[in-house]
C-alpha atoms as a PDB file:
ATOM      1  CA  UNK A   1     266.883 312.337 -68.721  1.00  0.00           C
ATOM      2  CA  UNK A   2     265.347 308.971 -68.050  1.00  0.00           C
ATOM      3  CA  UNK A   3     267.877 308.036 -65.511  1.00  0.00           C
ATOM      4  CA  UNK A   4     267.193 311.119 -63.879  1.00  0.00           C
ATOM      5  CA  UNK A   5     263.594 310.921 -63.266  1.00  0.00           C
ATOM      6  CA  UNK A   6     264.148 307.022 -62.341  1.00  0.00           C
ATOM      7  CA  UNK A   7     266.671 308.151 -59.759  1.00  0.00           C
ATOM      8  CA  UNK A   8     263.565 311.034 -58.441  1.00  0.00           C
ATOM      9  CA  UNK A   9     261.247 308.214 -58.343  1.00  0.00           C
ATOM     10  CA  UNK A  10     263.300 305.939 -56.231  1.00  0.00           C
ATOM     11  CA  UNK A  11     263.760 308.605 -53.888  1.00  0.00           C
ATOM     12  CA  UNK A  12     260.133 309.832 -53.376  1.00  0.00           C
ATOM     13  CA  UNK A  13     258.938 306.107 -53.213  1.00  0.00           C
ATOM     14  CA  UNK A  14     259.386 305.757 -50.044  1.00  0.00           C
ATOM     15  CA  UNK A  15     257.328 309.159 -48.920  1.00  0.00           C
ATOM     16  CA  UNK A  16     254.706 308.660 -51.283  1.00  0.00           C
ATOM     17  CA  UNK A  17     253.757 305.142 -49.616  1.00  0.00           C
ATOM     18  CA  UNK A  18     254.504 306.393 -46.142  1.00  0.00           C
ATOM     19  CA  UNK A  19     251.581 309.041 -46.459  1.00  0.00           C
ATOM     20  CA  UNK A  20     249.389 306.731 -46.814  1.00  0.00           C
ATOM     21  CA  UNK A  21     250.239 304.666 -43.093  1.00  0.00           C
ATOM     22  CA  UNK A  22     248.282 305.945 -40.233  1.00  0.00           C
ATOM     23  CA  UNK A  23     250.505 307.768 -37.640  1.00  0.00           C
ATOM     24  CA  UNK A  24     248.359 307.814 -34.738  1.00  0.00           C
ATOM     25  CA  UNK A  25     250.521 306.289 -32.749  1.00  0.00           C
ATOM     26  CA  UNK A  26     252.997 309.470 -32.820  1.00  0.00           C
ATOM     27  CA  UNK A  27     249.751 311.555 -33.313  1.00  0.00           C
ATOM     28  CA  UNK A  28     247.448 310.326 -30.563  1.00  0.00           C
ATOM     29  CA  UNK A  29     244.539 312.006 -28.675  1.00  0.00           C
ATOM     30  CA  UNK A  30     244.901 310.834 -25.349  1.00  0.00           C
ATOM     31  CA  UNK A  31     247.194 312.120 -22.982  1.00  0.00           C
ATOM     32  CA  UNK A  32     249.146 308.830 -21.922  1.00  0.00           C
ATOM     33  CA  UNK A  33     249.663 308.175 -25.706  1.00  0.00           C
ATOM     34  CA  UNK A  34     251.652 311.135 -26.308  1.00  0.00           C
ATOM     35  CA  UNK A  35     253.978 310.560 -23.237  1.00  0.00           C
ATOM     36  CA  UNK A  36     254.383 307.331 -24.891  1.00  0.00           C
ATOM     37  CA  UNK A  37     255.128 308.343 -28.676  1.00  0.00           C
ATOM     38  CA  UNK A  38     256.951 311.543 -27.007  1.00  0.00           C
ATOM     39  CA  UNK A  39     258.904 308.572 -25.285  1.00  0.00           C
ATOM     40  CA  UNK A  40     259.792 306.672 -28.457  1.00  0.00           C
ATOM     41  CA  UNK A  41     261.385 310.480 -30.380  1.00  0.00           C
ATOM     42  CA  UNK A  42     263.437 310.759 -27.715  1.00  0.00           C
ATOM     43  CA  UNK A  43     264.691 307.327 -27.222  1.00  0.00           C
ATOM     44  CA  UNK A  44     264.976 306.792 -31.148  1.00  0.00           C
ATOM     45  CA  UNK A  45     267.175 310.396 -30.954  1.00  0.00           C
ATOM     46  CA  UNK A  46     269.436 309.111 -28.305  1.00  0.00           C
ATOM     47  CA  UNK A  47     270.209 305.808 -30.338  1.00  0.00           C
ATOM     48  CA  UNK A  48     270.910 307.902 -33.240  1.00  0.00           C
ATOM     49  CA  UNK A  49     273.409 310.353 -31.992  1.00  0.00           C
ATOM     50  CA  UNK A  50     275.482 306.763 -32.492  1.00  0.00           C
ATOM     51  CA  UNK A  51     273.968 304.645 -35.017  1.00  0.00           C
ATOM     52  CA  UNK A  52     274.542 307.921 -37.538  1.00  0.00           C
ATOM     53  CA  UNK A  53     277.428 308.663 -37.221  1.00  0.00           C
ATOM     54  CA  UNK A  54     278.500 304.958 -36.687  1.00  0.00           C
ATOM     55  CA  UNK A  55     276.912 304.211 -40.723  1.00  0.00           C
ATOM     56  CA  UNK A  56     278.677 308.061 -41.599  1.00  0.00           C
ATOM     57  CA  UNK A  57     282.197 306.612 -40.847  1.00  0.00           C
ATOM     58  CA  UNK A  58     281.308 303.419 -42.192  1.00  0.00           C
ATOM     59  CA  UNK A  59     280.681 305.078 -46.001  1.00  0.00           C
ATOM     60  CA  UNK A  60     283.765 307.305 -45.218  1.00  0.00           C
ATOM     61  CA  UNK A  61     286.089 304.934 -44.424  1.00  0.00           C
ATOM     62  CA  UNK A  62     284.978 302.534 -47.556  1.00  0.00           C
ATOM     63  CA  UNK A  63     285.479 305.589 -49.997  1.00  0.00           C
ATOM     64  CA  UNK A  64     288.556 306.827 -48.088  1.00  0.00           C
ATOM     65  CA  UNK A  65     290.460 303.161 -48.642  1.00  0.00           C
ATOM     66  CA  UNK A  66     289.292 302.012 -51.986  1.00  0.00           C
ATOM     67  CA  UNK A  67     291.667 299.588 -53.062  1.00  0.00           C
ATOM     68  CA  UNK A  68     292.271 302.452 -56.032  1.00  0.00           C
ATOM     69  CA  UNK A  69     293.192 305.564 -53.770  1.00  0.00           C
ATOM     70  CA  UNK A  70     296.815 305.496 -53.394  1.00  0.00           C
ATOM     71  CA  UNK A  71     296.611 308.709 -51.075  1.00  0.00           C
ATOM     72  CA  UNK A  72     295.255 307.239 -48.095  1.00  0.00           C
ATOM     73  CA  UNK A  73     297.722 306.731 -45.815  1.00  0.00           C
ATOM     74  CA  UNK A  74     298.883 302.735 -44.557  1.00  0.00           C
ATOM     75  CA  UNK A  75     299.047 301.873 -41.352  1.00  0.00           C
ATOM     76  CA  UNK A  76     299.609 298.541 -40.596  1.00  0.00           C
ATOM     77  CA  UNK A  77     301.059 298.579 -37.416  1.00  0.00           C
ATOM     78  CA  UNK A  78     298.774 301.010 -35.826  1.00  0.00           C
ATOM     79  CA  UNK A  79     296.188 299.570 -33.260  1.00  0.00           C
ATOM     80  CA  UNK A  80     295.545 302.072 -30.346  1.00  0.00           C
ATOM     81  CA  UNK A  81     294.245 305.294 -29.523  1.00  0.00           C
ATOM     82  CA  UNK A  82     293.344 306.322 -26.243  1.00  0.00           C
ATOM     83  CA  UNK A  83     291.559 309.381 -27.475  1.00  0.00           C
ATOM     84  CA  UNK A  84     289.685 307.076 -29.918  1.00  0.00           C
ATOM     85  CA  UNK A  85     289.252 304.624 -27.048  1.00  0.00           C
ATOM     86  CA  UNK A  86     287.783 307.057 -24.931  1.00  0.00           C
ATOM     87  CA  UNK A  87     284.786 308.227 -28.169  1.00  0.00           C
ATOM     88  CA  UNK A  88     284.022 304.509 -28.692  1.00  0.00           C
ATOM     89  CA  UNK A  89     283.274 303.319 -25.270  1.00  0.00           C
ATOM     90  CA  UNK A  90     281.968 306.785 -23.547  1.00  0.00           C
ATOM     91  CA  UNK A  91     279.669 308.010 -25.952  1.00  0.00           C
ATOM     92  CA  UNK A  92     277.301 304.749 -26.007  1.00  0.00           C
ATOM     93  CA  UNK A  93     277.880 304.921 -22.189  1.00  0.00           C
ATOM     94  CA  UNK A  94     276.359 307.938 -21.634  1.00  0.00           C
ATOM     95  CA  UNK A  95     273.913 307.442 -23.865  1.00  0.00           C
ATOM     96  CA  UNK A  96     272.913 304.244 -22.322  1.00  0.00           C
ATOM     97  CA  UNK A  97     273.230 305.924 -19.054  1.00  0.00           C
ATOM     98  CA  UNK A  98     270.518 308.787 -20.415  1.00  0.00           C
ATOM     99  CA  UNK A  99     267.797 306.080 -21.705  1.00  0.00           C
ATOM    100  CA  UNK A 100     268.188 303.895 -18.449  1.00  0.00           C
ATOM    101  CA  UNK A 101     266.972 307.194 -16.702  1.00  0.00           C
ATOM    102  CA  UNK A 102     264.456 307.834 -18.947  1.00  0.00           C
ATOM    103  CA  UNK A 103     263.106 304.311 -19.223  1.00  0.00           C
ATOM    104  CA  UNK A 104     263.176 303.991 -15.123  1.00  0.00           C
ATOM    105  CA  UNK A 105     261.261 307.507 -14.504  1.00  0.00           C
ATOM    106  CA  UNK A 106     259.195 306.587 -17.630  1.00  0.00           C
ATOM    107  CA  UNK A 107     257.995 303.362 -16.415  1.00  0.00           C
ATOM    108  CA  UNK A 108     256.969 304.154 -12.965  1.00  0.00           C
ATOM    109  CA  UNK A 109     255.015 307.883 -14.517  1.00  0.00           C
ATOM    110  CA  UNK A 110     253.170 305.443 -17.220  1.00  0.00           C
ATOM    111  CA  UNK A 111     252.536 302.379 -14.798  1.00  0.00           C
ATOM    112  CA  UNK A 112     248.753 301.459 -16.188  1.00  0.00           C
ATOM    113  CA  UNK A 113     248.295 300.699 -12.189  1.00  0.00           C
ATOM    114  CA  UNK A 114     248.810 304.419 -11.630  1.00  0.00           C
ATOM    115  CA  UNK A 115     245.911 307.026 -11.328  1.00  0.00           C
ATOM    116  CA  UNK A 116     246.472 309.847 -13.476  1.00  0.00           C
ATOM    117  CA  UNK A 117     248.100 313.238 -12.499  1.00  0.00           C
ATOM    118  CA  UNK A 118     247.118 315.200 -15.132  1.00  0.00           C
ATOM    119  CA  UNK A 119     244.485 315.756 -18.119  1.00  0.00           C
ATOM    120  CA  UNK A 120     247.231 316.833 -20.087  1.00  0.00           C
ATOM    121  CA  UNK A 121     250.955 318.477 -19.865  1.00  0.00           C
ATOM    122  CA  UNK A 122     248.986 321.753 -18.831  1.00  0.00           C
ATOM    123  CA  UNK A 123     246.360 320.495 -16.852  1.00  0.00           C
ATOM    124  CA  UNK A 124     246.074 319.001 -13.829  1.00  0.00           C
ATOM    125  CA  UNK A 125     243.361 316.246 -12.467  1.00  0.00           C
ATOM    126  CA  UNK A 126     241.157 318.935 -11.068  1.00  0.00           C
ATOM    127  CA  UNK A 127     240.388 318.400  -7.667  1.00  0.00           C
ATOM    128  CA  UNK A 128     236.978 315.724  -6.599  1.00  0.00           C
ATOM    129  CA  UNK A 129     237.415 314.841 -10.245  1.00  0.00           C
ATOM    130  CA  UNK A 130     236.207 311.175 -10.379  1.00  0.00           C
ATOM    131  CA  UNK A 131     236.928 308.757 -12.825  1.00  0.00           C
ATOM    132  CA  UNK A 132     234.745 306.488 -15.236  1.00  0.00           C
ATOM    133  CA  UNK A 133     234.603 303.542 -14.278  1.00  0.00           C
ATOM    134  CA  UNK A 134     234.714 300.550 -17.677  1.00  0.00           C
ATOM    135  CA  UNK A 135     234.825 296.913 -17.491  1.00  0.00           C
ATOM    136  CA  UNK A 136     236.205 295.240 -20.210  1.00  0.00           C
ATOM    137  CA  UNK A 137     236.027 291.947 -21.183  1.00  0.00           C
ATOM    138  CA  UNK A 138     237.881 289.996 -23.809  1.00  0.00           C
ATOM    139  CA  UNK A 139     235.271 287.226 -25.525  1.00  0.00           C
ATOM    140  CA  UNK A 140     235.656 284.978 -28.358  1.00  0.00           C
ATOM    141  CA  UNK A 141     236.175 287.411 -30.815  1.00  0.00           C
ATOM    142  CA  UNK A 142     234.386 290.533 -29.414  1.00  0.00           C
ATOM    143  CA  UNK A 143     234.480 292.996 -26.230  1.00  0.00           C
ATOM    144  CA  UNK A 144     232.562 293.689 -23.903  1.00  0.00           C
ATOM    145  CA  UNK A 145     232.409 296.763 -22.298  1.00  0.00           C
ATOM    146  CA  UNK A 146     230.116 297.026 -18.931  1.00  0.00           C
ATOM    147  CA  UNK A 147     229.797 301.003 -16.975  1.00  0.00           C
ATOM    148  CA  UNK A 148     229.347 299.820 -13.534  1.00  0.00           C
ATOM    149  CA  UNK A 149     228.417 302.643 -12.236  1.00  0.00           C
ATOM    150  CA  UNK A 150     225.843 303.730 -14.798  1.00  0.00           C
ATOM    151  CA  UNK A 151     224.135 300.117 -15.373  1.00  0.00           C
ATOM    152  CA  UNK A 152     224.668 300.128 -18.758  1.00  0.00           C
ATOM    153  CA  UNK A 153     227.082 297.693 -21.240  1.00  0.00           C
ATOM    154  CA  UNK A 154     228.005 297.310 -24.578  1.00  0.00           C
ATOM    155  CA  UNK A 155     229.336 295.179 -27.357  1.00  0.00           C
ATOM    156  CA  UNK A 156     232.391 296.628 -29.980  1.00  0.00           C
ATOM    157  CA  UNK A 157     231.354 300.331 -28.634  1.00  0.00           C
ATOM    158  CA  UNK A 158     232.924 302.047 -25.896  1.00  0.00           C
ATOM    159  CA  UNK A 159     232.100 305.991 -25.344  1.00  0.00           C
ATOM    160  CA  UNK A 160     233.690 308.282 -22.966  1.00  0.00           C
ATOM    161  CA  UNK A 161     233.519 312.201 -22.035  1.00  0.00           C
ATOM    162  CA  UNK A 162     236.250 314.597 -22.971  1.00  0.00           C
ATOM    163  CA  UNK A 163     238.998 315.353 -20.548  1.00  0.00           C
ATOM    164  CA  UNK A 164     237.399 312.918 -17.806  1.00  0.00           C
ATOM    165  CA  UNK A 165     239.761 310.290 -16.128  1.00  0.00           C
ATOM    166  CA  UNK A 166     239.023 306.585 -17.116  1.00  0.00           C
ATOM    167  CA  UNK A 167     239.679 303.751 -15.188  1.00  0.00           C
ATOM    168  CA  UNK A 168     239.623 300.685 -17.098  1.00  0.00           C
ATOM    169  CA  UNK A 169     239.374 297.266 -15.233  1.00  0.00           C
ATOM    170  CA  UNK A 170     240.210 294.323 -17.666  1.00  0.00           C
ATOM    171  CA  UNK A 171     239.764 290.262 -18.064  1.00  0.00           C
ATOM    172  CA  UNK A 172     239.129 287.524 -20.701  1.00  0.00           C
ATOM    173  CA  UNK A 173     236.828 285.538 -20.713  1.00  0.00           C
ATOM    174  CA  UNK A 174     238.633 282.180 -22.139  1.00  0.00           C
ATOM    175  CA  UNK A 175     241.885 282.542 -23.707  1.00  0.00           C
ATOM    176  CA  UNK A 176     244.621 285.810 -22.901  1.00  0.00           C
ATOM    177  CA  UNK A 177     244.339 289.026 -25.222  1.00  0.00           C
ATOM    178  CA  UNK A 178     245.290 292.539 -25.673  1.00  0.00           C
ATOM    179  CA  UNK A 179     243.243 295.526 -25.483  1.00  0.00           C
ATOM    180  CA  UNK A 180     244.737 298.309 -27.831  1.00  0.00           C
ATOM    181  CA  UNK A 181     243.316 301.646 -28.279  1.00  0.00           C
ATOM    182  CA  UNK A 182     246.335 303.479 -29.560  1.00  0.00           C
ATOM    183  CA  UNK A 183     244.986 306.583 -29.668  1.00  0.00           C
ATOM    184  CA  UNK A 184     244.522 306.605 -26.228  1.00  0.00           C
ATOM    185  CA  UNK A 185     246.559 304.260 -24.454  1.00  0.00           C
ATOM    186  CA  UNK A 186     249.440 301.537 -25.042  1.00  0.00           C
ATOM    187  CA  UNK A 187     248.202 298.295 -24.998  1.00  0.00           C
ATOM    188  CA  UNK A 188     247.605 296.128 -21.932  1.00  0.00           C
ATOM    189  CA  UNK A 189     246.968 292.177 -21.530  1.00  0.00           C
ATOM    190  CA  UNK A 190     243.279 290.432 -20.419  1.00  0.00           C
ATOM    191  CA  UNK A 191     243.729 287.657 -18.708  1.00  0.00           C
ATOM    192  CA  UNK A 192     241.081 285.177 -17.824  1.00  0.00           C
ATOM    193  CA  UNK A 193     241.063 285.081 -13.593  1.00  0.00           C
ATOM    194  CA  UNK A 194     242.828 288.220 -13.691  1.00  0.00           C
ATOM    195  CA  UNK A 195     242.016 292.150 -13.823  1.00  0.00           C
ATOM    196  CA  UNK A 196     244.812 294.091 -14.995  1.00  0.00           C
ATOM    197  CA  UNK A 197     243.721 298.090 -14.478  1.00  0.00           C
ATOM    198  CA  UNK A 198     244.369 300.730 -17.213  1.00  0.00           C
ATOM    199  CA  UNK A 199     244.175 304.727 -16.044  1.00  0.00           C
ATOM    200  CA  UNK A 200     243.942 307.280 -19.330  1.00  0.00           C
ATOM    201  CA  UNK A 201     242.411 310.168 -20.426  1.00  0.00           C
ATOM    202  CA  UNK A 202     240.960 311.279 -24.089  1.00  0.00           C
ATOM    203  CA  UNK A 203     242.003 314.451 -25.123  1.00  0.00           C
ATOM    204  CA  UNK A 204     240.110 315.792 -28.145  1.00  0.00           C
ATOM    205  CA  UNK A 205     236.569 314.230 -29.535  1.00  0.00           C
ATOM    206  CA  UNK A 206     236.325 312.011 -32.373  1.00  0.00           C
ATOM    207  CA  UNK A 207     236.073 308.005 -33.743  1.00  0.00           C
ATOM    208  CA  UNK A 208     239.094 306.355 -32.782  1.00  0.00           C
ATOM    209  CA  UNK A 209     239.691 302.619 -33.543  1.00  0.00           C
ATOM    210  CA  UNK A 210     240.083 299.836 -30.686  1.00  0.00           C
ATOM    211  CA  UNK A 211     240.652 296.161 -31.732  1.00  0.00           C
ATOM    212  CA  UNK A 212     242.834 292.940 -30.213  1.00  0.00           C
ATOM    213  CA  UNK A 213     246.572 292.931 -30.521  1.00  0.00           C
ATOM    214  CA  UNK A 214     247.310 289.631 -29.238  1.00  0.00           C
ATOM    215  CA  UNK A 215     246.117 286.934 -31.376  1.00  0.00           C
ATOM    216  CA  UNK A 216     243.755 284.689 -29.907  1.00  0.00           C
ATOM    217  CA  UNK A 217     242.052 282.078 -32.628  1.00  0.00           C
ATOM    218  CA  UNK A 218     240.036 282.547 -35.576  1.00  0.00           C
ATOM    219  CA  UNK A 219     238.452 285.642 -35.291  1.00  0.00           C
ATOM    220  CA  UNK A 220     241.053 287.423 -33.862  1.00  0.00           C
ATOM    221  CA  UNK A 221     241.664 289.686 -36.753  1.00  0.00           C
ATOM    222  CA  UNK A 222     238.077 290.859 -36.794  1.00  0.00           C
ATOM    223  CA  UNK A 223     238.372 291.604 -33.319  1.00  0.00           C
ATOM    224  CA  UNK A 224     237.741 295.463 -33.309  1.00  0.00           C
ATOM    225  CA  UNK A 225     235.360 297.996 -31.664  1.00  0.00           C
ATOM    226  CA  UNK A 226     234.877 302.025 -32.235  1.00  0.00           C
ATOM    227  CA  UNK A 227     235.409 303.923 -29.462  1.00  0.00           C
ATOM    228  CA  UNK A 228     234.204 307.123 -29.147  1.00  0.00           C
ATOM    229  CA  UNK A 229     235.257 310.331 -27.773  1.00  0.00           C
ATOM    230  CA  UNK A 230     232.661 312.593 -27.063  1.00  0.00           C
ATOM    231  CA  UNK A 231     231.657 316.311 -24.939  1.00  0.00           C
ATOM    232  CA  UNK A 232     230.154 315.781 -21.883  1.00  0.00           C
ATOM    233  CA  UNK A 233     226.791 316.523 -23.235  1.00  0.00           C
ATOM    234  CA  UNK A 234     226.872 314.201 -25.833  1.00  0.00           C
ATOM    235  CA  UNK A 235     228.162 311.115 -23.482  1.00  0.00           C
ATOM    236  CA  UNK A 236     225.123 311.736 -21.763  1.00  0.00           C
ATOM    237  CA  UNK A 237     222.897 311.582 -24.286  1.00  0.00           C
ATOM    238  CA  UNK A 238     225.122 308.343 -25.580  1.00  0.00           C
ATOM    239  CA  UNK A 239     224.326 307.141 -21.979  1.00  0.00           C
ATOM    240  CA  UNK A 240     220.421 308.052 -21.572  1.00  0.00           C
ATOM    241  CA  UNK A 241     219.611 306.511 -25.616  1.00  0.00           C
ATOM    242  CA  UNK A 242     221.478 303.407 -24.475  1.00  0.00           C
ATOM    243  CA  UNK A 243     219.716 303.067 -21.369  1.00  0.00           C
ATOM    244  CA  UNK A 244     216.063 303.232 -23.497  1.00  0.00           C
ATOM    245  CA  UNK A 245     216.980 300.717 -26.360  1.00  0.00           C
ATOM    246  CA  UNK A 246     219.177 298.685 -24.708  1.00  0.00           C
ATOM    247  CA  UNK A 247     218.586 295.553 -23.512  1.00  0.00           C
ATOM    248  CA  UNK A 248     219.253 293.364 -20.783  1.00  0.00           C
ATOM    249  CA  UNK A 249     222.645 291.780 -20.107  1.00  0.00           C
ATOM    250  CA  UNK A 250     221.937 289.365 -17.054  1.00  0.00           C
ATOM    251  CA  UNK A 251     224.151 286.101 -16.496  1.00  0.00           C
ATOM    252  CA  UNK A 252     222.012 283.785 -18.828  1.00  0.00           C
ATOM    253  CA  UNK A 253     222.328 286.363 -21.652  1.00  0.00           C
ATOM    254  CA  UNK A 254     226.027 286.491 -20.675  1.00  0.00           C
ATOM    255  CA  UNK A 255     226.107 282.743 -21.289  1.00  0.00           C
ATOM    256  CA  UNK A 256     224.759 283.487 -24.761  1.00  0.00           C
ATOM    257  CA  UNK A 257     227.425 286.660 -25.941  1.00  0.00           C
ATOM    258  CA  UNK A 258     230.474 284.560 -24.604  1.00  0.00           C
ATOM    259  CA  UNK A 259     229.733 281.632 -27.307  1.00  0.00           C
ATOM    260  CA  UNK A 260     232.400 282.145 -30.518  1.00  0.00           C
ATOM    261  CA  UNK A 261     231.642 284.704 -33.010  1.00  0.00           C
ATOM    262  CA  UNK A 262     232.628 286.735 -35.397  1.00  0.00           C
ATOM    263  CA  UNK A 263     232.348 290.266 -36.694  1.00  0.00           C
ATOM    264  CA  UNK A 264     229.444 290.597 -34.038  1.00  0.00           C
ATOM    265  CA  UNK A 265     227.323 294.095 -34.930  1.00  0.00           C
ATOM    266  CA  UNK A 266     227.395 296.681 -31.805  1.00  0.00           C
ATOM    267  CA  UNK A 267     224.873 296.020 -29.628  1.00  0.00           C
ATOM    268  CA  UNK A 268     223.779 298.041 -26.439  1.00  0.00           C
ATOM    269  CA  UNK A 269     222.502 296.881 -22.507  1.00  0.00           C
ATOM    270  CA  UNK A 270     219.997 299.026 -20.914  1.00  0.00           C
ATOM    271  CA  UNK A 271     220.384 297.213 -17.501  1.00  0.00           C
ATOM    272  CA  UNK A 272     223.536 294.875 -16.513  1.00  0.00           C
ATOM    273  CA  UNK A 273     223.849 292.161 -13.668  1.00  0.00           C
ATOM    274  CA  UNK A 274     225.623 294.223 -10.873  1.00  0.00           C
ATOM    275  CA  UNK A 275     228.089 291.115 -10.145  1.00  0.00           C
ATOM    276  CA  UNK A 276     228.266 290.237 -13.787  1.00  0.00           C
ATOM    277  CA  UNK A 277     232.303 291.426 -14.236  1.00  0.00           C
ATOM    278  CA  UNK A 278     232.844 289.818 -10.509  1.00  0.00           C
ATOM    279  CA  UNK A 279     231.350 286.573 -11.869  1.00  0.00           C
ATOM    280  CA  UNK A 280     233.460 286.485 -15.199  1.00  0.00           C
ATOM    281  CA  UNK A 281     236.871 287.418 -13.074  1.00  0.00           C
ATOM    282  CA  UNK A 282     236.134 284.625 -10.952  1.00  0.00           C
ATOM    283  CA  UNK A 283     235.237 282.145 -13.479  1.00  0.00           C
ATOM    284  CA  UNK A 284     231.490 281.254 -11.855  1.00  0.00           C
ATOM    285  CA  UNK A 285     228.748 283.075 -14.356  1.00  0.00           C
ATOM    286  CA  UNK A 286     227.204 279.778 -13.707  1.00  0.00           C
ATOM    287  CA  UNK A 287     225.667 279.662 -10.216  1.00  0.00           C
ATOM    288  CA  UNK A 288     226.406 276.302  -9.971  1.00  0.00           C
ATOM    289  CA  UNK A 289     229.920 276.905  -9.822  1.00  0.00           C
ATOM    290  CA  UNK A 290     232.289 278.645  -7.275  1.00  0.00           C
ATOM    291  CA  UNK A 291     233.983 282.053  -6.902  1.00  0.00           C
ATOM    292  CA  UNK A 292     238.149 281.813  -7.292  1.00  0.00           C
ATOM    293  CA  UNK A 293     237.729 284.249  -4.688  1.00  0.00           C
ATOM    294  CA  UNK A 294     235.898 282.291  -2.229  1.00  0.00           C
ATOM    295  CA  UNK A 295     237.680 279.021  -3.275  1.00  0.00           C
ATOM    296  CA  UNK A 296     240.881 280.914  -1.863  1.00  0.00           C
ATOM    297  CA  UNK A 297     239.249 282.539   1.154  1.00  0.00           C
ATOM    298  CA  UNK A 298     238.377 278.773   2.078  1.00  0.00           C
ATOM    299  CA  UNK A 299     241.769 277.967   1.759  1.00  0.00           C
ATOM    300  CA  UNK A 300     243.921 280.740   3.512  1.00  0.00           C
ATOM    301  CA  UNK A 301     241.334 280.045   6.374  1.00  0.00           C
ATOM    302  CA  UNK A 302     241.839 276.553   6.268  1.00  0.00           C
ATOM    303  CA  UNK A 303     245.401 277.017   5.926  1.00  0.00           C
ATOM    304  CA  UNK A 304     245.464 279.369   8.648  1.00  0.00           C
ATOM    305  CA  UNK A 305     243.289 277.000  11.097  1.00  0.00           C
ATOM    306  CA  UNK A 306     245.449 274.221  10.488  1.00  0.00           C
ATOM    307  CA  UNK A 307     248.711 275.742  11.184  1.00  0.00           C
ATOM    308  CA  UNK A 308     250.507 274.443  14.539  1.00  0.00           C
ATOM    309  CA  UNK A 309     250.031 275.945  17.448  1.00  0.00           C
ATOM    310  CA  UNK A 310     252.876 277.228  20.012  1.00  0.00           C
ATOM    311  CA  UNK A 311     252.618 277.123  23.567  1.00  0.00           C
ATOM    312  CA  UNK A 312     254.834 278.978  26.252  1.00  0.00           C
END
């Protein structure tokens, strides 16, 4: 009896401390997260149509010739079989054939640089519908996220409307990082100097967790934000109570929230500096200093002035 119930327990072990792992990765809310976990069940089925029954024949031909079945039959000469030949090399052929497809059309429909198509797999982007515009930026160990168009930021919040398109434009501020919000989205690098775009869409309303999955120094684990998805009438009261106690995020406060810290409370931005996410993708917050982008403008011209001249 005791064996038996041992043996039970071995089995269910597994189960019982799977239920407790979040799936949201295979369970998302966003559109572009379930194209990618729908991506991952069908690639996973394809490699098992040969890792199964690979580990199948593997058992069956251990049990088959046991040293102490005299049955099986002994074949010592034997070493070919076209037909054989044929299962062992066209099978993972085709199959590799069938996720090169799928990985080629799936990588150019889920291209972050992409705008989206559709709200979901039975709606499209309606038409004039425009997208929300979010700056994110990577700090030392928090985020910043900055709405452009609605003069607003925040810190370890972000908030967006229901079944609206939202165009995320991304940097660091020092070191490179990852901005994960797998409910919504695979993850995509910041990069100080560089903006790296991110197009998704947020499917159903609810708390859904963001936080850094590239480590990036001491804080990095602590690195982690809410984000919010809300109706369209409750973004907009999100918008209009951040706008009244927020406060102001120029460049000298900016100078301030980039410093190191750690497990930094939310905080909100009534007003922004318009060229504040300009200024931090081209490394000169501090007037004093110049833009990458002019530095380069200078030199393509100079370049451009200086190159020889040809004469008929």
């Amino acid at each position: 009896m005791v064996p038996h119930i041992a043996r039970r327990t071995l089995f269910a072990a597994p189960a019982i401390l799977l239920a407790g792992c979040n799936t949201v990765v295979m369970n998302p809310s966003g559109d572009i997260a379930a194209q990618q976990g729908h991506l991952i069940v069908v690639s996973t089925l394809l490699m098992l149509l040969i890792i199964v029954p690979v580990i199948a024949l593997t058992i069956l031909f251990a049990w088959r010739y046991r040293k102490n079945n005299k049955t099986a039959k002994y074949e010592p000469d034997w070493d070919h079989s076209t037909q054989l030949e044929l299962v062992i090399w066209g099978a993972p052929l085709l199959i590799i054939i069938a996720l090169g497809l799928l990985t080629w059309i799936s990588t150019h429909t889920l291209d972050p640089y992409r705008p989206l198509s559709r709200l979901d797999a039975a709606r499209p982007i309606p038409a004039g519908a425009k997208p929300l515009v979010v700056e994110v930026v990577a700090l030392d160990w928090k985020w910043l996220f900055i709405y452009p168009e609605l003069g607003i930021a925040t810190v370890n919040e972000l908030a967006a409307p229901v079944d609206v398109p939202i165009r995320f434009k991304i940097t660091a501020s020092t070191v490179m990082n990852s901005f994960f919000i797998p409910a919504l989205a695979g993850q995509i690098y910041a990069m100080p100097g560089m903006e790296t775009p991110l197009n998704a869409v947020i499917n159903r309303p609810g708390e859904f967790e963001g936080f850094s999955a590239n480590y990036s120094g001491a804080g990095f684990s602590d690195m982690r934000f809410k984000f919010h998805g809300m109706s369209a009438e409750n973004f907009e009261r999100w918008v209009q109570a951040t706008k009244a106690g927020g406060g102001t995020l120029a460049r000298s406060d900016y100078v301030q929230l980039e410093k190191p810290s750690v497990r930094e409370a939310v905080r909100r931005f009534g007003t922004v500096d318009a060229d504040l996410y300009h200024a931090i993708v081209n490394r000169c917050v501090d007037p004093k200093q110049a833009c990458m982008d002019k530095i380069m403008m200078t030199d393509t011209n100079v370049k451009a002035g200086s190159a020889p001249q040809h004469h008929e």
